[in-house]
Protein backbone atom coordinates (compact mmCIF):
# COMPACT_ATOMS: atom_id res chain seq x y z
CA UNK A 1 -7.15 24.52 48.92
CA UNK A 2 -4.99 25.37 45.71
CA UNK A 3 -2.98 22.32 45.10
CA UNK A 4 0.26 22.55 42.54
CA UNK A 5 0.26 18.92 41.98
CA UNK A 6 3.76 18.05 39.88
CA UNK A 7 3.62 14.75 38.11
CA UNK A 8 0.21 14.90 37.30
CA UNK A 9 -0.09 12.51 34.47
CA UNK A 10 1.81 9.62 36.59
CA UNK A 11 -0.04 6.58 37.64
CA UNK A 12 -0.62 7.79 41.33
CA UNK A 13 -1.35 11.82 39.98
CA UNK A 14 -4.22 10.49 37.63
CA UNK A 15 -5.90 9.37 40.58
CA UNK A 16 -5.30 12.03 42.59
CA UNK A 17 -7.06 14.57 40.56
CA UNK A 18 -10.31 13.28 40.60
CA UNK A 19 -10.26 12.79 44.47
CA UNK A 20 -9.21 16.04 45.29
CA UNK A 21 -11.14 18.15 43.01
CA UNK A 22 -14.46 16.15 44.53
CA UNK A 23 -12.67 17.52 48.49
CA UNK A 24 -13.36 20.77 46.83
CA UNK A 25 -9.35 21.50 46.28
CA UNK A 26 -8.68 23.56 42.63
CA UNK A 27 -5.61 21.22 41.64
CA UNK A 28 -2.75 22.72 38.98
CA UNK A 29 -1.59 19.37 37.30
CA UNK A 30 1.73 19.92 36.06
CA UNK A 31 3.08 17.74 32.56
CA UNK A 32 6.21 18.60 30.79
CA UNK A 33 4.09 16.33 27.84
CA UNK A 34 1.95 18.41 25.87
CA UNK A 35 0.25 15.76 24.66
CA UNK A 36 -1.03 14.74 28.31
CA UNK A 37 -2.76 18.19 29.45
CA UNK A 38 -6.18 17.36 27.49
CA UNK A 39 -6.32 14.54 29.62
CA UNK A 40 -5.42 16.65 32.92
CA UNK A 41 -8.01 19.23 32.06
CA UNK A 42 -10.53 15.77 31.27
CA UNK A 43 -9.26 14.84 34.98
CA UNK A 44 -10.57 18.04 36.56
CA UNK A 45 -7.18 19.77 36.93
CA UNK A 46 -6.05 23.28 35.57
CA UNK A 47 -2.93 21.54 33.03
CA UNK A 48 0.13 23.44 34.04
CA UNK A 49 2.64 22.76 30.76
CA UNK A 50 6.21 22.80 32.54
CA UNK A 51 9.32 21.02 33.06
CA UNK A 52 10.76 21.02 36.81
CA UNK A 53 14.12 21.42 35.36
CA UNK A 54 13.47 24.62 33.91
CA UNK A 55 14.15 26.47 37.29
CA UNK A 56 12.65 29.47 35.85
CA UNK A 57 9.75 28.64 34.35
CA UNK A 58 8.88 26.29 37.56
CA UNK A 59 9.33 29.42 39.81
CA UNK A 60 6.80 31.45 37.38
CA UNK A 61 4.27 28.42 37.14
CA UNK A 62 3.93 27.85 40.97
CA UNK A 63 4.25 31.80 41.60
CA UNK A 64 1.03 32.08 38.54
CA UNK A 65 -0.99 29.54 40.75
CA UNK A 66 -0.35 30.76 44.41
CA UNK A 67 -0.96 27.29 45.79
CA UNK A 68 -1.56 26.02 49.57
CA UNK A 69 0.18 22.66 49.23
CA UNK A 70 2.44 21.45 46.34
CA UNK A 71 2.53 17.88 45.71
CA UNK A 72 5.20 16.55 44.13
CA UNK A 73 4.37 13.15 42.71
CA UNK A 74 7.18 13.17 40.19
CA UNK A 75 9.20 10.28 39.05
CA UNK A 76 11.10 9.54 35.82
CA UNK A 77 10.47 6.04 34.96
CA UNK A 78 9.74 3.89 32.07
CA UNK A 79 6.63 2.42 30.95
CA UNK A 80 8.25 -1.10 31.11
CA UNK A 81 9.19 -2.43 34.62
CA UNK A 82 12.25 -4.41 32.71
CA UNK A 83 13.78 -0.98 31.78
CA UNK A 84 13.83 -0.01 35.35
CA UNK A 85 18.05 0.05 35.96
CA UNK A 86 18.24 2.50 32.71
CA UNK A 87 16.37 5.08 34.29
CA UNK A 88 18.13 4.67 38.00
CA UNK A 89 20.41 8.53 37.02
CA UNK A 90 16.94 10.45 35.66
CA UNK A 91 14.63 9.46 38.77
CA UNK A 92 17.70 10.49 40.98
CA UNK A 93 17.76 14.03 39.33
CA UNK A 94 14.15 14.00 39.56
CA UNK A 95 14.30 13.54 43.50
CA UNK A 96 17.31 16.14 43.96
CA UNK A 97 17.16 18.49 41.34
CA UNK A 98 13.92 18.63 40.71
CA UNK A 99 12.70 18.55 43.97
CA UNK A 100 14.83 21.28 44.97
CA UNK A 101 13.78 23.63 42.43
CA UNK A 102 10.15 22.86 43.59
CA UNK A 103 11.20 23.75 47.15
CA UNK A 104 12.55 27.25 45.31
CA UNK A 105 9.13 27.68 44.32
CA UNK A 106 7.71 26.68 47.02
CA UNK A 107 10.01 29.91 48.92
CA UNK A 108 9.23 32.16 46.41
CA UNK A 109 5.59 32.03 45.89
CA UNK A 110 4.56 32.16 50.17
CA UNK A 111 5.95 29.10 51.14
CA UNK A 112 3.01 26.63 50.84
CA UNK A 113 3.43 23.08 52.17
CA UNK A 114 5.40 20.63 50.49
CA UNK A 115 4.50 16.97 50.01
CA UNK A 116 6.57 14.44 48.26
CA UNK A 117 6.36 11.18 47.22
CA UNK A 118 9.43 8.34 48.11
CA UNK A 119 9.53 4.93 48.64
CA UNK A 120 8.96 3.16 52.00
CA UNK A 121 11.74 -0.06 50.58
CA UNK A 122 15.40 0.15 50.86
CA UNK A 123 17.03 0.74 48.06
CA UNK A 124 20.45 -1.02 46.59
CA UNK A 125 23.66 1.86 47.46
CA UNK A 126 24.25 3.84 44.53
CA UNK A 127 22.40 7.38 42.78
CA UNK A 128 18.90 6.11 43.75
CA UNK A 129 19.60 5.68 47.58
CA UNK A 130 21.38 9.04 47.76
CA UNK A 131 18.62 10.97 46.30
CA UNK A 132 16.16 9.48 48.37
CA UNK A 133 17.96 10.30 51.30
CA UNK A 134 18.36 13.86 50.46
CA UNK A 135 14.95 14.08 49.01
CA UNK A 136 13.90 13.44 52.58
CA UNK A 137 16.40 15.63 54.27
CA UNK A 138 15.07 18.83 52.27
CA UNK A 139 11.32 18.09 52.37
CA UNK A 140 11.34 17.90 56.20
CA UNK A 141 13.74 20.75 56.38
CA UNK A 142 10.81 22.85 55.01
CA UNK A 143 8.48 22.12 57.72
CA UNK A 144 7.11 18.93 54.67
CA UNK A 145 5.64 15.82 54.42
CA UNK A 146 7.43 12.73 53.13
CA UNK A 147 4.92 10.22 51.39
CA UNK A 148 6.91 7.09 51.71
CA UNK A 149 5.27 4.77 49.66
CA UNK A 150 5.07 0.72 49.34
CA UNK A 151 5.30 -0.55 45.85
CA UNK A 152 2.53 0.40 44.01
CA UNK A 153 -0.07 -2.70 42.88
CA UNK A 154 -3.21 -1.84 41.01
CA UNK A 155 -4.35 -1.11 37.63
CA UNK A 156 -1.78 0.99 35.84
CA UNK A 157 0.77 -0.09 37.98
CA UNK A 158 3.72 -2.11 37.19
CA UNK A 159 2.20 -5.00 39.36
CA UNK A 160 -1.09 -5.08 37.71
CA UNK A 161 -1.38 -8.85 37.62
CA UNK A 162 0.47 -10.04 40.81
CA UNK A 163 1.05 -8.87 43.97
CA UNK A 164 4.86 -7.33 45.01
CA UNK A 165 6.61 -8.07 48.43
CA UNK A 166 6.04 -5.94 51.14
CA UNK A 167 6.13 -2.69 51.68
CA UNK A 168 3.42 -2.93 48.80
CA UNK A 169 -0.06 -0.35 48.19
CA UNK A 170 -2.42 -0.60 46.08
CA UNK A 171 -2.78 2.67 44.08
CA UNK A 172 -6.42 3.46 44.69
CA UNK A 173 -5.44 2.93 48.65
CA UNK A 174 -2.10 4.99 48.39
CA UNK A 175 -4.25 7.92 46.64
CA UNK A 176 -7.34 8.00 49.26
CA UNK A 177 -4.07 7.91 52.04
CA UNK A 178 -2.88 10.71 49.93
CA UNK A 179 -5.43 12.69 50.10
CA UNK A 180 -6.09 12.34 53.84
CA UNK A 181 -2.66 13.65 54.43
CA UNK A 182 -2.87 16.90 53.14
CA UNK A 183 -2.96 18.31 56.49
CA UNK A 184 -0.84 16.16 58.21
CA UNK A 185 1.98 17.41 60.29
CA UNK A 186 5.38 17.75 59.07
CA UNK A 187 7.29 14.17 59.38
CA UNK A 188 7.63 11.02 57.54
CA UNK A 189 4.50 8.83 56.60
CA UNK A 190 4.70 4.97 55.36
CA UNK A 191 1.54 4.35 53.31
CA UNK A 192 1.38 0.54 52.33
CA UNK A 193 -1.38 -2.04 52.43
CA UNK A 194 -0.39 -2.87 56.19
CA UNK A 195 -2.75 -0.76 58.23
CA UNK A 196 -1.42 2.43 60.23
């Protein structure tokens, strides 16, 4: 399959791109950093330059690419976990906005499936919450996949030395998981270190 795979160059995307190039998939690995598409294309992806806030540009970059599945793995966070509450407006516009201009794509380019990424805790009330919530709502409205994830423990992860509180996944497990669910029917799926 073609797979548009938005947030490439995150810490779950960089795994992803090696696993589903050796399914066989061609996988479009969209950065809005120029400076990360050498190491998409080193990855095995085609580097798709593009920022999922430019509506327009988004629309002609999925349309160029004529995927099967999009995969949105995007999230707006900062390197350092500590720095976490700064960021809580940017990953909600990256869960509304963003995803719904990816859904816009999605409708104008054939209407390939949609998987995106969440998280399988609850959050506090406030932005964060709420854009969950309605990232949820519009995925499975398109006949998607929500990829409700535990925290993320691993190498590259914020948790690289200790272990988080449940729901918790390590990365290498949440990409394999990923990967199997490609074809999985529309609906929500929990992916944490707790088997299925």
């Amino acid at each position: 399959m073609r797979i548009f795979l938005a947030g490439a160059s995150g810490v779950i995307g960089q795994r992803l791109i090696p696993r589903l190039v050796k399914e066989g998939h061609v996988v479009g690995g969209m950065t809005r950093s120029a400076g990360k598409t050498e190491l998409l294309a080193r990855l095995g992806a085609e580097p798709i330059l593009c920022d999922v806030f430019d509506r327009d540009a988004l629309i002609k970059a999925v349309r160029d690419f004529a995927p099967d599945v999009i995969l949105n793995e995007l999230t707006d966070l900062p390197d350092e976990v500590e720095k976490i509450g700064d960021h809580v407006e940017l990953n909600a516009r990256i869960r509304t906005e963003g995803n719904q201009n990816l859904i816009e794509a999605a409708r104008q380019s054939g209407s390939p499936k949609i998987l995106a990424q969440t998280v399988a805790w609850q959050l506090p009330a406030g932005p964060d919450a709420d854009a969950v919530v309605e990232l949820e709502r519009s995925v499975l409205a398109e006949g998607g996949v929500v990829l409700s994830y535990g925290q993320f423990h691993g190498p590259g992860t914020y948790n690289e030395q200790q272990i988080p509180a449940e729901p918790r996944v390590q990365i290498d497990h949440a990409a394999d998981r990923t990967v199997e669910l490609l074809g999985a029917p529309s609906g929500v799926v929990v992916i944490t270190d707790q088997p299925a």
